[in-house]
C-alpha atoms as a PDB file:
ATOM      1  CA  UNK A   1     142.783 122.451 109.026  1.00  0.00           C
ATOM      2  CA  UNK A   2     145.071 125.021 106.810  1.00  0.00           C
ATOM      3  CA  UNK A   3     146.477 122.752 104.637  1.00  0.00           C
ATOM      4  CA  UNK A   4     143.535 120.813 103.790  1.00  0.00           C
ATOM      5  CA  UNK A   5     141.247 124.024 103.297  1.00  0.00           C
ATOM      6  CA  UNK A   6     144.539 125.248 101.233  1.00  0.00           C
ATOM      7  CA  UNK A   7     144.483 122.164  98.970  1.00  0.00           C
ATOM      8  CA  UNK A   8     140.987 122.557  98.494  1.00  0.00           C
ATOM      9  CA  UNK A   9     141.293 125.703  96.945  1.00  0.00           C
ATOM     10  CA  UNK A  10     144.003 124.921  94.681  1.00  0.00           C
ATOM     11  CA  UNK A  11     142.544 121.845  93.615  1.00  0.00           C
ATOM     12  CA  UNK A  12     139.045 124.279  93.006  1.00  0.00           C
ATOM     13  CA  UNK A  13     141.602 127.010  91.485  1.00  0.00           C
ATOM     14  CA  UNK A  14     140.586 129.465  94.048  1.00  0.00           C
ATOM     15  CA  UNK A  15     143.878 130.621  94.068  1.00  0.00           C
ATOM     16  CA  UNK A  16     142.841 133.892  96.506  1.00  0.00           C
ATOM     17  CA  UNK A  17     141.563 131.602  98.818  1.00  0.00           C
ATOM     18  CA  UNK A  18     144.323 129.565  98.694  1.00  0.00           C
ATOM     19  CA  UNK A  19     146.626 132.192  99.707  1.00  0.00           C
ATOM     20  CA  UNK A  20     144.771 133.043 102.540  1.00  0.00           C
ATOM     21  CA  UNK A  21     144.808 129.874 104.241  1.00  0.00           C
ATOM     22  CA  UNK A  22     148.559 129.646 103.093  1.00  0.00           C
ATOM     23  CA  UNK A  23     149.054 132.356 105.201  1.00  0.00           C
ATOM     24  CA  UNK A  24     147.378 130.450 107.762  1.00  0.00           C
ATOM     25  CA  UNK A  25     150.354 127.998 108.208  1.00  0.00           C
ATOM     26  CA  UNK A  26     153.905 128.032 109.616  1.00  0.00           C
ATOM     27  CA  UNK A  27     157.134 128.828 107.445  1.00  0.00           C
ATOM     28  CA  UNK A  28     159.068 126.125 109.560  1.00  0.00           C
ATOM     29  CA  UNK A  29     156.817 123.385 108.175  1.00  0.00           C
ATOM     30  CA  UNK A  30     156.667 121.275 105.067  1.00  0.00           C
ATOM     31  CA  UNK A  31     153.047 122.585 104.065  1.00  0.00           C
ATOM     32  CA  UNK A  32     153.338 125.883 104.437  1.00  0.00           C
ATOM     33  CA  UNK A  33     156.900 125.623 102.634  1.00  0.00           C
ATOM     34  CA  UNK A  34     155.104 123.131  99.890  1.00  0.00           C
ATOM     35  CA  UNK A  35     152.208 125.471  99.251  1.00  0.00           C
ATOM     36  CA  UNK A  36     154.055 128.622  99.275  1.00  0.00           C
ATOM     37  CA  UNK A  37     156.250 127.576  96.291  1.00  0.00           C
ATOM     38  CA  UNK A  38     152.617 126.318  94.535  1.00  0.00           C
ATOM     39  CA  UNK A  39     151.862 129.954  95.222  1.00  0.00           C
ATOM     40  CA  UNK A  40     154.909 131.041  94.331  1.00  0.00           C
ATOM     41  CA  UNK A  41     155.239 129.085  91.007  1.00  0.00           C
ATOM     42  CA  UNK A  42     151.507 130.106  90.393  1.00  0.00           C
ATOM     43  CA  UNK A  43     152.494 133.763  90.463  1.00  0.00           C
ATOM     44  CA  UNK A  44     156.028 133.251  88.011  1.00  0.00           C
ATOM     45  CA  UNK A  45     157.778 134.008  90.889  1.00  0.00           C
ATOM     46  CA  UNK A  46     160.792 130.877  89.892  1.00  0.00           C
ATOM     47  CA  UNK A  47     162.984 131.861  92.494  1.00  0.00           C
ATOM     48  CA  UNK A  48     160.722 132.212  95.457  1.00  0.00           C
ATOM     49  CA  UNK A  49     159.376 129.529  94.515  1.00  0.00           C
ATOM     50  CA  UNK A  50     162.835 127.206  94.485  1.00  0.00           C
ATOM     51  CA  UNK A  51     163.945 128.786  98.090  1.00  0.00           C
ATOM     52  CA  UNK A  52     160.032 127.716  99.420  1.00  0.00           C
ATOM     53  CA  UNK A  53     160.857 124.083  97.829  1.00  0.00           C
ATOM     54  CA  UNK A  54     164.733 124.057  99.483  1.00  0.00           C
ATOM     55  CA  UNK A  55     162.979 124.793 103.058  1.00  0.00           C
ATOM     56  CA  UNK A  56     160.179 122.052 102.184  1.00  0.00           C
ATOM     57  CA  UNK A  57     162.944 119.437 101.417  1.00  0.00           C
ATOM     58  CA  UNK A  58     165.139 120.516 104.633  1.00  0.00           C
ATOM     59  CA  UNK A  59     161.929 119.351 106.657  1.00  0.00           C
ATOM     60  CA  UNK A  60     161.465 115.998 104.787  1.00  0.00           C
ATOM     61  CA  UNK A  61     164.953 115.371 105.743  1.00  0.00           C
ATOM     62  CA  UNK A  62     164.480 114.163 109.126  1.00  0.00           C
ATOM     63  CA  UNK A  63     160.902 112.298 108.415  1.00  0.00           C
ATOM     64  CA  UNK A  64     163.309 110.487 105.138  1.00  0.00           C
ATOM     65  CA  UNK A  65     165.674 109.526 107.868  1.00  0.00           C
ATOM     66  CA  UNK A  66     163.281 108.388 110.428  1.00  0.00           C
ATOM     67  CA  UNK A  67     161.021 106.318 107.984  1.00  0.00           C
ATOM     68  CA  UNK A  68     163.641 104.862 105.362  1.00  0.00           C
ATOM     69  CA  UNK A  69     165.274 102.810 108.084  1.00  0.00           C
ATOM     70  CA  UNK A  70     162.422 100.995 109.360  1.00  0.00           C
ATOM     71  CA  UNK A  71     160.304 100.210 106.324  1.00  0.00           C
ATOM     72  CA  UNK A  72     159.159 101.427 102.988  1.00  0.00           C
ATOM     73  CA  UNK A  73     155.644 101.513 103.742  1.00  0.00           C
ATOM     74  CA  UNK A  74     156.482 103.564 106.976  1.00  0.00           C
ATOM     75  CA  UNK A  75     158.150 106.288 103.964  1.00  0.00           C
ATOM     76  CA  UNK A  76     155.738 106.179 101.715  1.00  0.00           C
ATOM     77  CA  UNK A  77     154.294 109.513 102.371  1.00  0.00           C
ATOM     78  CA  UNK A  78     157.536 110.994 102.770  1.00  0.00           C
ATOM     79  CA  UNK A  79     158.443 110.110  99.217  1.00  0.00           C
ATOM     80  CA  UNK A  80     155.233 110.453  97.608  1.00  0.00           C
ATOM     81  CA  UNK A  81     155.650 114.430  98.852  1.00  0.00           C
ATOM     82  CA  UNK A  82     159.527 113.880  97.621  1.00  0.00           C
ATOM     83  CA  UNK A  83     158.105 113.022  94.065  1.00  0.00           C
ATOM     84  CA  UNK A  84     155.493 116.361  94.480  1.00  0.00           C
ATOM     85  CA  UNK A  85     158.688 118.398  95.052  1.00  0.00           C
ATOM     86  CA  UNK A  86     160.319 117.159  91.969  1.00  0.00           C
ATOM     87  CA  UNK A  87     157.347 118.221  90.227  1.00  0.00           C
ATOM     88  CA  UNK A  88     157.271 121.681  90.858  1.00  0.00           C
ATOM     89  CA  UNK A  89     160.776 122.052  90.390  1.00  0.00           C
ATOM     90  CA  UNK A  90     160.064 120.805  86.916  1.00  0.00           C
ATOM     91  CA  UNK A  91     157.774 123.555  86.702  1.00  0.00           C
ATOM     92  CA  UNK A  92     159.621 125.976  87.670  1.00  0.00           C
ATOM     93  CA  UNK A  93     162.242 124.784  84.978  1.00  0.00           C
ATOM     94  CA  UNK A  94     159.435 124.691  82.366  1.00  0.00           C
ATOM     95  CA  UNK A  95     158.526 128.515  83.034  1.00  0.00           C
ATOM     96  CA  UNK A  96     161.375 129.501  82.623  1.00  0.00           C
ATOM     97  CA  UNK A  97     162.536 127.131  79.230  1.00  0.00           C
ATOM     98  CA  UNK A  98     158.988 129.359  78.094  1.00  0.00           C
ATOM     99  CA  UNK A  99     160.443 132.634  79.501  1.00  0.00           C
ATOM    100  CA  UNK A 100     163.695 131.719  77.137  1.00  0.00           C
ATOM    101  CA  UNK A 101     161.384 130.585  74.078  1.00  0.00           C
ATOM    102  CA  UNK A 102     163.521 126.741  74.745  1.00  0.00           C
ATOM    103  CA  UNK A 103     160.435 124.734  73.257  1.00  0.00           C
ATOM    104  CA  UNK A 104     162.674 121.667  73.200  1.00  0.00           C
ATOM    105  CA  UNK A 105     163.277 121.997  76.699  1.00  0.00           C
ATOM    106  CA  UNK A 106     159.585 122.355  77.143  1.00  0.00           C
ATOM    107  CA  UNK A 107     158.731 119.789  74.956  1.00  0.00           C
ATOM    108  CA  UNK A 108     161.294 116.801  76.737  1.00  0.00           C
ATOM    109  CA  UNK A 109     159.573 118.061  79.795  1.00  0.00           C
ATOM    110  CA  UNK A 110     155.899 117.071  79.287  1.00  0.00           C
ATOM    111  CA  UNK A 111     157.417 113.929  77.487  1.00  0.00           C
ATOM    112  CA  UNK A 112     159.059 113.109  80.663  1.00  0.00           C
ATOM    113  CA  UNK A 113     155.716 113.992  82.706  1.00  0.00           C
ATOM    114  CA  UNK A 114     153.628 111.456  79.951  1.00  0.00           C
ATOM    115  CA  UNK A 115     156.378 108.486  80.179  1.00  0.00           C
ATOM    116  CA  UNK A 116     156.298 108.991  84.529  1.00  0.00           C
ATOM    117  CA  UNK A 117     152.297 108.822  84.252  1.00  0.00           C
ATOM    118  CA  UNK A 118     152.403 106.229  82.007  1.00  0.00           C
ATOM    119  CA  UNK A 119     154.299 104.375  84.083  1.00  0.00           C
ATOM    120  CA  UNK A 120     152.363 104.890  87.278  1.00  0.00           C
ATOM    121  CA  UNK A 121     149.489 103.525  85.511  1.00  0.00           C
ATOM    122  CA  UNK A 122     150.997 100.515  83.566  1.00  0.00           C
ATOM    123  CA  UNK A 123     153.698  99.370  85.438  1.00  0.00           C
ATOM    124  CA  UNK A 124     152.699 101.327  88.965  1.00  0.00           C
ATOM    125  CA  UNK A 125     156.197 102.578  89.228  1.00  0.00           C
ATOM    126  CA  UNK A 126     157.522 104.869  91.673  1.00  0.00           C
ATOM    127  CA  UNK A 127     160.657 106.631  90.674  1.00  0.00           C
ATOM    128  CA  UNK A 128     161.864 108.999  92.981  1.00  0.00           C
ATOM    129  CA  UNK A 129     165.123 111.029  92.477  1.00  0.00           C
ATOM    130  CA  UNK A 130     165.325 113.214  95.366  1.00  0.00           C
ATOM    131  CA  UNK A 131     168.527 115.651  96.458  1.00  0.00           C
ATOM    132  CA  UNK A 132     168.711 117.233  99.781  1.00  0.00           C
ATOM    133  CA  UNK A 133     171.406 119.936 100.769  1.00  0.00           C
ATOM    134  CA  UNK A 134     170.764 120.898 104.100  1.00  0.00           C
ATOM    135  CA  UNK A 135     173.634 122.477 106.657  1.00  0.00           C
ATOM    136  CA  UNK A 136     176.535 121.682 104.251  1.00  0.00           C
ATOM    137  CA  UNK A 137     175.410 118.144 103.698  1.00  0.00           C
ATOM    138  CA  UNK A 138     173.891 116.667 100.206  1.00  0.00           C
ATOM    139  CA  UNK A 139     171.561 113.652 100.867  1.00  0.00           C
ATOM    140  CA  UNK A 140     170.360 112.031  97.514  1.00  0.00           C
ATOM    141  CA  UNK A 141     168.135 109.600  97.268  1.00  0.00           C
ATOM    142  CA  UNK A 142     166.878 107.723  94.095  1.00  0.00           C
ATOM    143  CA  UNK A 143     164.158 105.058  94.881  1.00  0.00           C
ATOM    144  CA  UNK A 144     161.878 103.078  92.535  1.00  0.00           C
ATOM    145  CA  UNK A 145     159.418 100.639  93.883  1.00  0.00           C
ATOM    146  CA  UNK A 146     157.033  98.516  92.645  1.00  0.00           C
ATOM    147  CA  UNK A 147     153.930  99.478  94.489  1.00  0.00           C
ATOM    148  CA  UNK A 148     151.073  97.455  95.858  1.00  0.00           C
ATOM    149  CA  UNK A 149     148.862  99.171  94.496  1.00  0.00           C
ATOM    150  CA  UNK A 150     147.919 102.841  92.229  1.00  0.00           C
ATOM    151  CA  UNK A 151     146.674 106.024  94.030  1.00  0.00           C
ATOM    152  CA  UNK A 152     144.104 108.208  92.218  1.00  0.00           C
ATOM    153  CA  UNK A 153     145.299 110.576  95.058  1.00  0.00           C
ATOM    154  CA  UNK A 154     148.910 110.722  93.582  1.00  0.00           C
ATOM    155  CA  UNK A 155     147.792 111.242  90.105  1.00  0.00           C
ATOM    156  CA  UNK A 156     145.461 113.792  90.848  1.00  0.00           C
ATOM    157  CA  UNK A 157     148.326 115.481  92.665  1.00  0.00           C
ATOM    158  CA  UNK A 158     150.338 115.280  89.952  1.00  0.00           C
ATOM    159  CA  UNK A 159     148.180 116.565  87.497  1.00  0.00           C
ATOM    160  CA  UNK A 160     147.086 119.249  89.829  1.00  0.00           C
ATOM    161  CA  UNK A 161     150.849 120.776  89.825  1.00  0.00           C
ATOM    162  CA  UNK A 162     151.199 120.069  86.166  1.00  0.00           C
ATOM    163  CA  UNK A 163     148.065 122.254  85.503  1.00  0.00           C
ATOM    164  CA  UNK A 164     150.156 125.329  86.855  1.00  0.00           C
ATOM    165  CA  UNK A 165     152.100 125.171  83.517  1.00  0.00           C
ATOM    166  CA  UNK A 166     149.261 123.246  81.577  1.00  0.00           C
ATOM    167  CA  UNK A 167     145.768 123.480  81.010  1.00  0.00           C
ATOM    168  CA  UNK A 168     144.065 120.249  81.271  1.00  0.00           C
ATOM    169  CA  UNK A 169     143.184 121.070  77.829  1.00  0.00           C
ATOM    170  CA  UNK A 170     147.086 121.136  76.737  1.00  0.00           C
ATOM    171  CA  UNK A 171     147.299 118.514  78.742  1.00  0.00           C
ATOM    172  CA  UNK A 172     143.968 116.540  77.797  1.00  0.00           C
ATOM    173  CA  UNK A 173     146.254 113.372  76.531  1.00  0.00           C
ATOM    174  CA  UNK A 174     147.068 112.507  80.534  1.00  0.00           C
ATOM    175  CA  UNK A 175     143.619 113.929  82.153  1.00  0.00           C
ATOM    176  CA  UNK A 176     141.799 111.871  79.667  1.00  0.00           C
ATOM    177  CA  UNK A 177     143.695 108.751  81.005  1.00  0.00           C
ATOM    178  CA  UNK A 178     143.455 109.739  84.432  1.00  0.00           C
ATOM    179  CA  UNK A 179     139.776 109.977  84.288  1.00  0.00           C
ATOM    180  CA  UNK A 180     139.626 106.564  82.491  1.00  0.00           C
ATOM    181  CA  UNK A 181     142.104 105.160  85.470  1.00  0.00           C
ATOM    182  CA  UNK A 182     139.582 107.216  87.705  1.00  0.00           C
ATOM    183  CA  UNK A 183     136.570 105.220  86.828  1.00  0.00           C
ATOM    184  CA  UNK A 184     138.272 101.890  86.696  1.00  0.00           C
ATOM    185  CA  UNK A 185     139.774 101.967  90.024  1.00  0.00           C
ATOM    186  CA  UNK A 186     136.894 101.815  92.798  1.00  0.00           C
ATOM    187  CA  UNK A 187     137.883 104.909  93.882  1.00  0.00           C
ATOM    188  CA  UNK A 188     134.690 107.149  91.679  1.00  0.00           C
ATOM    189  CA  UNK A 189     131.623 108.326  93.378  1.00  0.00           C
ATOM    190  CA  UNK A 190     128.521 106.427  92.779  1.00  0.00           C
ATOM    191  CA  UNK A 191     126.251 108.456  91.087  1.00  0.00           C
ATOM    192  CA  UNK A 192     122.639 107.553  92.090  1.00  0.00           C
END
């Protein structure tokens, strides 16, 4: 129940909340490692942050390994959390291009996030580079997909972790076009 009562209150911005229920879950798991370095990255703290997002990885390791051999849609949610990790690593990299005053560095980064968007909507493109180096070993994976279909869910995620370096309102290019790929897809609340 942690981790969806977590996600609730990050999605909500209760970020108190959030670290309550945080607390709530296990350091030897991927959500408590995943939501710790959303905490983390929340607070500025880069390099707690990075270490939470190494142990996170180390766990998808073995659910990668499992899953890739026997089918893509068995992986799915594995990579789909690979892509969220990517995420906040990028930004973690954008606080600290900010920290150095790098605007080009922050600039090629929310061009990158607008092209990856983009191309979840348009093309429904999953690229996924993913690196792994866990007990001496680097596993790298780099995955696109053409995918049945496009997940609100995803997007929203996506944005979600964005938001810790961008307001929607910095960002209102790509919430605007979510909310417009919101309302097309089925997925919207009827309002009566």
């Amino acid at each position: 129940m942690a981790p969806f009562a977590g996600g609730a209150a990050w999605h909500l911005g209760q970020w108190d909340t959030m670290a309550e229920y945080v607390q709530l879950l296990s350091d030897d798991s991927f959500e408590g490692s995943y939501y710790r370095s959303i905490l983390s990255a929340f607070q500025g703290q880069q390099d707690h942050a990075q270490l939470h997002l190494t142990k996170a990885r180390g766990f998808l390791v073995a659910e990668l390994r499992a899953t890739l051999s026997e089918s893509y849609g068995r992986a799915y949610r594995a990579l789909v959390r690979c892509q969220q990790l990517s995420e906040v690593e990028e930004v973690i990299d954008y606080q600290r291009a900010k920290q150095e005053g790098n605007t080009d560095r922050q600039e090629i980064i929310k061009l990158t996030w607008t092209k990856r968007l983009y191309g979840m909507q348009r093309y429904a493109i999953l690229s996924l580079p993913c690196s792994f180096f866990i007990q001496g070993q680097i596993i790298s994976l780099h995955i696109s997909s053409f995918l049945q279909h496009r997940n609100v869910e995803i997007w929203q995620d996506v944005l979600e972790i964005r938001s810790l370096v961008l307001s929607p309102l910095e960002d209102r290019q790509n919430w605007l076009r979510f909310a417009r790929y919101f309302s097309k897809s089925g997925d919207g609340i009827d309002l009566v």
